[in-house]
PDB file of N, CA and C in Angstrom:
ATOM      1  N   UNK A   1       0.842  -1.174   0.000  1.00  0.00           N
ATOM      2  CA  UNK A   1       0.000   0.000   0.000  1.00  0.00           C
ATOM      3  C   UNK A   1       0.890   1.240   0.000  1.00  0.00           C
ATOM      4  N   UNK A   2       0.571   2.172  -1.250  1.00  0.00           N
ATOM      5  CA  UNK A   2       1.599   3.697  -1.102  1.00  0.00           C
ATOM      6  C   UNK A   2       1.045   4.359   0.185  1.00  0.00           C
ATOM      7  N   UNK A   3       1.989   4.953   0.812  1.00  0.00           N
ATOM      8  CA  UNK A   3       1.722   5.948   1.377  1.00  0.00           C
ATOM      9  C   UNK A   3       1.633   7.268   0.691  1.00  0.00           C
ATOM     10  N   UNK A   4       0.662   8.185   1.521  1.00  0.00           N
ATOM     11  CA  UNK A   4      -0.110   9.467   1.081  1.00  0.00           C
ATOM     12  C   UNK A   4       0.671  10.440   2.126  1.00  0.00           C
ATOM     13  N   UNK A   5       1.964  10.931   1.540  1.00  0.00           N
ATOM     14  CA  UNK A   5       2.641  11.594   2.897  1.00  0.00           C
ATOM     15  C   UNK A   5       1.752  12.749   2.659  1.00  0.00           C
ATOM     16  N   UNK A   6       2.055  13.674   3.525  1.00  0.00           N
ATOM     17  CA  UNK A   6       1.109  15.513   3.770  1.00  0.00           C
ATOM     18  C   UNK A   6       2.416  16.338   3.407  1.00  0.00           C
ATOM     19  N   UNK A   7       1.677  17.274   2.494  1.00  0.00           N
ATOM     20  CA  UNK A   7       2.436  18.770   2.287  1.00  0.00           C
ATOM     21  C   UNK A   7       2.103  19.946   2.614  1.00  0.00           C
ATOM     22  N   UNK A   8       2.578  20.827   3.717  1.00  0.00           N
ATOM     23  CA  UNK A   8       1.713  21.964   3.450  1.00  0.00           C
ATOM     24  C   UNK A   8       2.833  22.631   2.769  1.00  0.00           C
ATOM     25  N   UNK A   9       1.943  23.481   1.945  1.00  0.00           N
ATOM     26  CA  UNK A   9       2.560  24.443   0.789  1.00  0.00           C
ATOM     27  C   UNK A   9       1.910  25.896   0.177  1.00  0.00           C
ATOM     28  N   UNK A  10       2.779  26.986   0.033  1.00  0.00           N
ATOM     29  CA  UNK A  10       1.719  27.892  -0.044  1.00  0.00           C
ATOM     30  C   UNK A  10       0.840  27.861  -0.897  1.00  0.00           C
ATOM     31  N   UNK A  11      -0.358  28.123  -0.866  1.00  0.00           N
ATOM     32  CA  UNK A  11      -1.427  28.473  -2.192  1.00  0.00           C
ATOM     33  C   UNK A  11      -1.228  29.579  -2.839  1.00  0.00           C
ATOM     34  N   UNK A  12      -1.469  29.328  -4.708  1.00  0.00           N
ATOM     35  CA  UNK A  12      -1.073  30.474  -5.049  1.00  0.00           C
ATOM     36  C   UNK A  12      -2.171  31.582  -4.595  1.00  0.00           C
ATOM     37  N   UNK A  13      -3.616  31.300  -4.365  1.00  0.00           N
ATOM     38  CA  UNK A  13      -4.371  32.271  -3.899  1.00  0.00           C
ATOM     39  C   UNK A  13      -4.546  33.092  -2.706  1.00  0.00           C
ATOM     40  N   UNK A  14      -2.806  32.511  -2.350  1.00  0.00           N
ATOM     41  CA  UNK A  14      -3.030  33.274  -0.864  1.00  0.00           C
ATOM     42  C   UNK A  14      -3.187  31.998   0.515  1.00  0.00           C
ATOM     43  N   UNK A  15      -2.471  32.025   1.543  1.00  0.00           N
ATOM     44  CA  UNK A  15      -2.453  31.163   2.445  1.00  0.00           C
ATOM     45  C   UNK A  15      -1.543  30.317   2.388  1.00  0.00           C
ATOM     46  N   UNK A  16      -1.971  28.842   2.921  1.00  0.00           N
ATOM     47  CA  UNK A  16      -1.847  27.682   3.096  1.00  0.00           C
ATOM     48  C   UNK A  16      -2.613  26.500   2.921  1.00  0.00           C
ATOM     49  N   UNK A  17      -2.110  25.994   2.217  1.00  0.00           N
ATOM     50  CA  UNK A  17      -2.565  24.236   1.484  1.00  0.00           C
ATOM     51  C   UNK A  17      -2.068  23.095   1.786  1.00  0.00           C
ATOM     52  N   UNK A  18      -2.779  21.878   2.373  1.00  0.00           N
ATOM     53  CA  UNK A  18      -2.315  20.597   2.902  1.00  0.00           C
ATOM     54  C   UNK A  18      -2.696  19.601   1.873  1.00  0.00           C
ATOM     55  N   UNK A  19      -1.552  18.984   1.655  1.00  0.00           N
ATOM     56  CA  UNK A  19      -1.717  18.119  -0.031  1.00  0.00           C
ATOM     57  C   UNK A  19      -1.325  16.199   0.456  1.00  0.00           C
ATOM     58  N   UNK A  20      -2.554  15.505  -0.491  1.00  0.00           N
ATOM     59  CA  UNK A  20      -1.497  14.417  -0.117  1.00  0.00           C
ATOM     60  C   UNK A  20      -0.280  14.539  -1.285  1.00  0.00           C
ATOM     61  N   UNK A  21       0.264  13.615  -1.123  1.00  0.00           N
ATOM     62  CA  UNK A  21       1.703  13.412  -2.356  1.00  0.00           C
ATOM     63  C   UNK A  21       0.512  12.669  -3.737  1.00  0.00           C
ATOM     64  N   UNK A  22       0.869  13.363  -4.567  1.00  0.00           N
ATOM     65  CA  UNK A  22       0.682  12.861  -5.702  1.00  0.00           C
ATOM     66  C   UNK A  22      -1.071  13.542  -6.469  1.00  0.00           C
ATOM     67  N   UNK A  23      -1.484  14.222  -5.360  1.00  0.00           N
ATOM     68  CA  UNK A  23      -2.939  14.566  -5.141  1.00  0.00           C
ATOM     69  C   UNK A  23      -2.842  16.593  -5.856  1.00  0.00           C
ATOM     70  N   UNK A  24      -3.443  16.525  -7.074  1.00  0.00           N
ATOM     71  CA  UNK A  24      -3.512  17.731  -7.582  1.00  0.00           C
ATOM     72  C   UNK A  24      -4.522  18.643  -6.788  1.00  0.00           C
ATOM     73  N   UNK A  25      -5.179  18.323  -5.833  1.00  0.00           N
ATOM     74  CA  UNK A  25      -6.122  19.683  -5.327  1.00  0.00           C
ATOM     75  C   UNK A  25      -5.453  19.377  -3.868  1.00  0.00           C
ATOM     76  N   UNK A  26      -6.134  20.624  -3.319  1.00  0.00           N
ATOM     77  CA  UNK A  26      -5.448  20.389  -1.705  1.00  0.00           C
ATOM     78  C   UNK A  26      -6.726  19.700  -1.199  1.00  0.00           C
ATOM     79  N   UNK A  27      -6.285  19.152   0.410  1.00  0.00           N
ATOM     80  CA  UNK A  27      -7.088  18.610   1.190  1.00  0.00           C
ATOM     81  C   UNK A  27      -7.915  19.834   2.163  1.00  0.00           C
ATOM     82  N   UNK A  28      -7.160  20.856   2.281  1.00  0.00           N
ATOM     83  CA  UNK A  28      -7.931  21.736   2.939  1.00  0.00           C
ATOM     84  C   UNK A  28      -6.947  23.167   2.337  1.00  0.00           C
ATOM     85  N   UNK A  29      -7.388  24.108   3.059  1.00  0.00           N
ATOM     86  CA  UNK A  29      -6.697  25.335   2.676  1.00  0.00           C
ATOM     87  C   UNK A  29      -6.557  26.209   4.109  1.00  0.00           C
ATOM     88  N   UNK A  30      -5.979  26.914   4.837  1.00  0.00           N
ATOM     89  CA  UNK A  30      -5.920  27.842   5.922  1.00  0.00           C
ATOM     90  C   UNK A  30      -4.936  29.332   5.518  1.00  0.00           C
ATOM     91  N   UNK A  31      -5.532  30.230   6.431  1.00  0.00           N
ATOM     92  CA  UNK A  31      -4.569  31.463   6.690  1.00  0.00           C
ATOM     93  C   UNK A  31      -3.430  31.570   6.585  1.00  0.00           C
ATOM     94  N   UNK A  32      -3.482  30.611   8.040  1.00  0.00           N
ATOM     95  CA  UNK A  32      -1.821  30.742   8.511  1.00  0.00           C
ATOM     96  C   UNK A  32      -1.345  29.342   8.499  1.00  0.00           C
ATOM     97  N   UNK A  33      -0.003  29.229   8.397  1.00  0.00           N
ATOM     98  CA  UNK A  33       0.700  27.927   8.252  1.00  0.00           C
ATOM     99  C   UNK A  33       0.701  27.399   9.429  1.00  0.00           C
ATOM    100  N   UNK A  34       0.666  28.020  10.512  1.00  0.00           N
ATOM    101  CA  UNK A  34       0.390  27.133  12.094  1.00  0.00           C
ATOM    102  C   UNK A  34      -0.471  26.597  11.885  1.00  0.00           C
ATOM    103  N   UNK A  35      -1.619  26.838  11.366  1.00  0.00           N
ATOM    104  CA  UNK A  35      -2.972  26.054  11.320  1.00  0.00           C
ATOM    105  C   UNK A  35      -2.839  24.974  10.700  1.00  0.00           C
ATOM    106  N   UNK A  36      -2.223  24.962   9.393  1.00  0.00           N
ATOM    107  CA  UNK A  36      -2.075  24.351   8.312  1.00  0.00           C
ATOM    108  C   UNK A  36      -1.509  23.064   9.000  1.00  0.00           C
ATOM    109  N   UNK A  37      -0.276  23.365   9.052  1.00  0.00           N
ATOM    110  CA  UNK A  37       0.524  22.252  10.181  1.00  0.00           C
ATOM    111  C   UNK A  37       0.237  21.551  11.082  1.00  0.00           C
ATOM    112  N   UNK A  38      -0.679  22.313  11.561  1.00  0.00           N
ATOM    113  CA  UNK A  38      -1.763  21.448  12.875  1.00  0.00           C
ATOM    114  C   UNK A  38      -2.884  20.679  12.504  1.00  0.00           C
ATOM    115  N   UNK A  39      -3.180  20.381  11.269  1.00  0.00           N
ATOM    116  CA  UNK A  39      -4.040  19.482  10.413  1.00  0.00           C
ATOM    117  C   UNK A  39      -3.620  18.853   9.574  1.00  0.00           C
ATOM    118  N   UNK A  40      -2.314  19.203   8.967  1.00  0.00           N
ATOM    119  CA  UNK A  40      -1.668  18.115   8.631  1.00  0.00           C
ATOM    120  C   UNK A  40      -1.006  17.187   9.511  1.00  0.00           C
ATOM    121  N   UNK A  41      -0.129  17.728  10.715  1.00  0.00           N
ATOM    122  CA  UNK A  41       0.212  16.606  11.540  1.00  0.00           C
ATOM    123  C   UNK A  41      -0.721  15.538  11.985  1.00  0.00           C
ATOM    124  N   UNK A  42      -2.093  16.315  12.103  1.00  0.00           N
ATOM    125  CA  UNK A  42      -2.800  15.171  12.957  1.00  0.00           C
ATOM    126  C   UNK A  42      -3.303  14.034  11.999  1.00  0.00           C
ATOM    127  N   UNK A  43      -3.595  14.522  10.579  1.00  0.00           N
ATOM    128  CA  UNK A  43      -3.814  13.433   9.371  1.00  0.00           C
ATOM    129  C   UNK A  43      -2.405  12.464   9.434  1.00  0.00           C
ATOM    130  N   UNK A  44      -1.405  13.014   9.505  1.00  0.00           N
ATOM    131  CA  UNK A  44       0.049  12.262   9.415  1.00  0.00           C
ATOM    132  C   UNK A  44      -0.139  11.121  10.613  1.00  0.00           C
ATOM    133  N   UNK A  45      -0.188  11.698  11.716  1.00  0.00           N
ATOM    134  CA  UNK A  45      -0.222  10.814  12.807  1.00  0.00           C
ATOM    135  C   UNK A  45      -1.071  10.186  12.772  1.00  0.00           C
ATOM    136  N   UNK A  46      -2.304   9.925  12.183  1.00  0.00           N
ATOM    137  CA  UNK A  46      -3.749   8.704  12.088  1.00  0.00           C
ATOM    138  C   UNK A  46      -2.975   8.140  11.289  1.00  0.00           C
ATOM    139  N   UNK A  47      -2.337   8.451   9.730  1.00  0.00           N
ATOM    140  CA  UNK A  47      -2.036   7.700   8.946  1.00  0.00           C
ATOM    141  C   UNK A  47      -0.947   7.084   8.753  1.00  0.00           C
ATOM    142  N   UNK A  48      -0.177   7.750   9.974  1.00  0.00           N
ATOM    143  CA  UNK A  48       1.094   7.195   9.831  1.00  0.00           C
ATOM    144  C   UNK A  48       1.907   6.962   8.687  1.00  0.00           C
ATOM    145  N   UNK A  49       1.617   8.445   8.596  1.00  0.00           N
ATOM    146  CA  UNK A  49       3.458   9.029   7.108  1.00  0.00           C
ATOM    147  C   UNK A  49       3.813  10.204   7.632  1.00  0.00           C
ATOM    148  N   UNK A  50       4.385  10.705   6.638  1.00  0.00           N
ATOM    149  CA  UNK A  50       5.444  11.798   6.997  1.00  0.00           C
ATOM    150  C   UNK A  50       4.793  13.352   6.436  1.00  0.00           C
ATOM    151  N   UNK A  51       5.132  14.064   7.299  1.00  0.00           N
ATOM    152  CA  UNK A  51       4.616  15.269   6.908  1.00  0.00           C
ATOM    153  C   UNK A  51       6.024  15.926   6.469  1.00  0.00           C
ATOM    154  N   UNK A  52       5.875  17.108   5.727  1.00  0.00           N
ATOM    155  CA  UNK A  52       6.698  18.286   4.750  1.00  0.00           C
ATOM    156  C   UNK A  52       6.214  19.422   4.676  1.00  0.00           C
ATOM    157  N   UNK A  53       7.184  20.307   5.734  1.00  0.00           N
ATOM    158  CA  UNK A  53       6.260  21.847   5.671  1.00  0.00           C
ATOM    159  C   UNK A  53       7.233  22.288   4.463  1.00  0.00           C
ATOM    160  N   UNK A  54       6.637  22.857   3.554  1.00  0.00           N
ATOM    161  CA  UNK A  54       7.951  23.680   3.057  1.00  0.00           C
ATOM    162  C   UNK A  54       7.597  25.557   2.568  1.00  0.00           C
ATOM    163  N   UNK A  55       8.604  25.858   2.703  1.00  0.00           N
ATOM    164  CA  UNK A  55       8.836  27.403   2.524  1.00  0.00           C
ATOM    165  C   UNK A  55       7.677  28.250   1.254  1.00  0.00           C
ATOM    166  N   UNK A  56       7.723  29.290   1.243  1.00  0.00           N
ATOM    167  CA  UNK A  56       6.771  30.062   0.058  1.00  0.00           C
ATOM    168  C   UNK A  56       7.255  29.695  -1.084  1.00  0.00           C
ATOM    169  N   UNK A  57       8.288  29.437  -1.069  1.00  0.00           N
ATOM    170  CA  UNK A  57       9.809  29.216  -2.284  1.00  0.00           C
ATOM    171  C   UNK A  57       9.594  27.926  -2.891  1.00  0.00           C
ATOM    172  N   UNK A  58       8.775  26.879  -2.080  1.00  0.00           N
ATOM    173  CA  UNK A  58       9.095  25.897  -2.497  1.00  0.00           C
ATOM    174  C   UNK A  58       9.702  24.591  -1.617  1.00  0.00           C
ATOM    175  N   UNK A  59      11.128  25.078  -1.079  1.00  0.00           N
ATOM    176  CA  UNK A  59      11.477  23.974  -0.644  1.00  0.00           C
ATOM    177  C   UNK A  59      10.980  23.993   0.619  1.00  0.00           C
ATOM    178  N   UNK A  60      11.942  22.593   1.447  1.00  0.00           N
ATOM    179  CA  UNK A  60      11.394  22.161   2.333  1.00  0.00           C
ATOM    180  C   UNK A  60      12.093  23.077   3.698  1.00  0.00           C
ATOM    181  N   UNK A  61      10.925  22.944   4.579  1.00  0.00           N
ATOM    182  CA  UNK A  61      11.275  23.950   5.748  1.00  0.00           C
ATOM    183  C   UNK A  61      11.760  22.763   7.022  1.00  0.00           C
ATOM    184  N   UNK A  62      10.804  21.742   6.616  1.00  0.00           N
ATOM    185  CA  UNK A  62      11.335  21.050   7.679  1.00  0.00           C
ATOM    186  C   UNK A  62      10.482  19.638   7.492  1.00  0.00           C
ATOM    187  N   UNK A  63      11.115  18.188   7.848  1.00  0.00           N
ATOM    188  CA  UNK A  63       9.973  16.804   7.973  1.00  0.00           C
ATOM    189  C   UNK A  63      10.024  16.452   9.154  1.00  0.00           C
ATOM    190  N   UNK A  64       8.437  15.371   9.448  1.00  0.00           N
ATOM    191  CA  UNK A  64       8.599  15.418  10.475  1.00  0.00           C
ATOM    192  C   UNK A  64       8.136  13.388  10.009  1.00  0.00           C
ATOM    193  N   UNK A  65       8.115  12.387  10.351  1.00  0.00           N
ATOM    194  CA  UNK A  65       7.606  10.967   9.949  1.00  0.00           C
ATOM    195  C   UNK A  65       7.322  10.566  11.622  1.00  0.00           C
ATOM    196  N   UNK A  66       5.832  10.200  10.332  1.00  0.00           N
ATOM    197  CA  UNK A  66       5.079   9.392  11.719  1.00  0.00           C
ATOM    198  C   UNK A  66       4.582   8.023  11.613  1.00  0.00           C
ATOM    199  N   UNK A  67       5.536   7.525  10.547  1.00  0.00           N
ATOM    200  CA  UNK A  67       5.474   5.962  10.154  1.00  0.00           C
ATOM    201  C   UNK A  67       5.611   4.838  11.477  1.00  0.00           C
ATOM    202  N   UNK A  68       5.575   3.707  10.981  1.00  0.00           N
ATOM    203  CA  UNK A  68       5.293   2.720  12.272  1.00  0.00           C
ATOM    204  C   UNK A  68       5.980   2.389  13.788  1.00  0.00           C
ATOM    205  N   UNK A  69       7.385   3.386  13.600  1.00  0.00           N
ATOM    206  CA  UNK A  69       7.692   3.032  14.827  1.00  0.00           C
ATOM    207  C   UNK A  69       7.417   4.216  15.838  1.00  0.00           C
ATOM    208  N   UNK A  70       7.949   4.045  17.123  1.00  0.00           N
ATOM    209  CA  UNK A  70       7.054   4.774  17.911  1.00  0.00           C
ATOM    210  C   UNK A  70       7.265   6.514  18.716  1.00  0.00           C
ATOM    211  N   UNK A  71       8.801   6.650  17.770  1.00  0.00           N
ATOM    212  CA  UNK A  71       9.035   8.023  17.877  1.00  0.00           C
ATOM    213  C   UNK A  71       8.947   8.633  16.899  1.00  0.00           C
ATOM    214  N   UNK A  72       8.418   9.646  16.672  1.00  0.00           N
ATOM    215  CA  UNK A  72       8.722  10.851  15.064  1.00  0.00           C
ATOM    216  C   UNK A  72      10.322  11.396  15.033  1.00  0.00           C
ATOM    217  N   UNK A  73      10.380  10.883  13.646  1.00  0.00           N
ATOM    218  CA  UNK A  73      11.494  11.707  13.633  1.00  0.00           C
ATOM    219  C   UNK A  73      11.259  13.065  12.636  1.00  0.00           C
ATOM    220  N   UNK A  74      12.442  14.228  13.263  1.00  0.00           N
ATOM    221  CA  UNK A  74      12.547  15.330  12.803  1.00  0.00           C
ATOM    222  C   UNK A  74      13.646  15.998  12.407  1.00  0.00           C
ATOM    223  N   UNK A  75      13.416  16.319  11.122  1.00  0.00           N
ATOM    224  CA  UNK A  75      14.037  17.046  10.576  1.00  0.00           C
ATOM    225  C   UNK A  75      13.950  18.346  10.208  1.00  0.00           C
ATOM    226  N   UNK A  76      15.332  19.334   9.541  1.00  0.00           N
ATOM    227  CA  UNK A  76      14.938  20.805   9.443  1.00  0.00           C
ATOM    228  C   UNK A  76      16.156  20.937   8.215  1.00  0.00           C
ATOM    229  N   UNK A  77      15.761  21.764   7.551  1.00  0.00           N
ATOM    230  CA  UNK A  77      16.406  21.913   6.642  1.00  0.00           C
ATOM    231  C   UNK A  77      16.711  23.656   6.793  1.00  0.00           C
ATOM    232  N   UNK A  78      18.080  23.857   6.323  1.00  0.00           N
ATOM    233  CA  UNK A  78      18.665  25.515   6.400  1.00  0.00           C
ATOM    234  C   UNK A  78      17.594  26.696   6.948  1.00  0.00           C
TER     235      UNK A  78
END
């Protein structure tokens, strides 16, 4: 079974967008990226994959995986 990791990423209309991988529309849309993040983690953690915040730019700001074992790991990028 693929996993459906989470992206939040900016929208071009303004805000924040939580995507699965591979999924052309978003799953939701918010304001602010705190929000954003806080609904994608919690989809990540039911589903156990990895979330990807990344920057206005594009790249990645930071991962966080919430795959099967029993700590998340985290990462951050520059």
């Amino acid at each position: 079974m693929a996993t459906k990791d989470r992206h939040v990423i900016a929208s071009i209309a303004g805000g924040w967008s939580v995507h699965a991988s591979g999924a052309s529309r978003a799953s939701r849309r918010f304001e602010r990226q705190s929000d954003a993040v806080r609904y994608a983690r919690d989809l990540a953690r039911r589903e156990r994959t990895n979330l990807y915040v990344h920057r206005r730019d594009g790249t990645v700001k930071r991962w966080d995986s919430y795959a099967d074992d029993r700590s998340p790991q985290r990462g951050k990028r520059g």
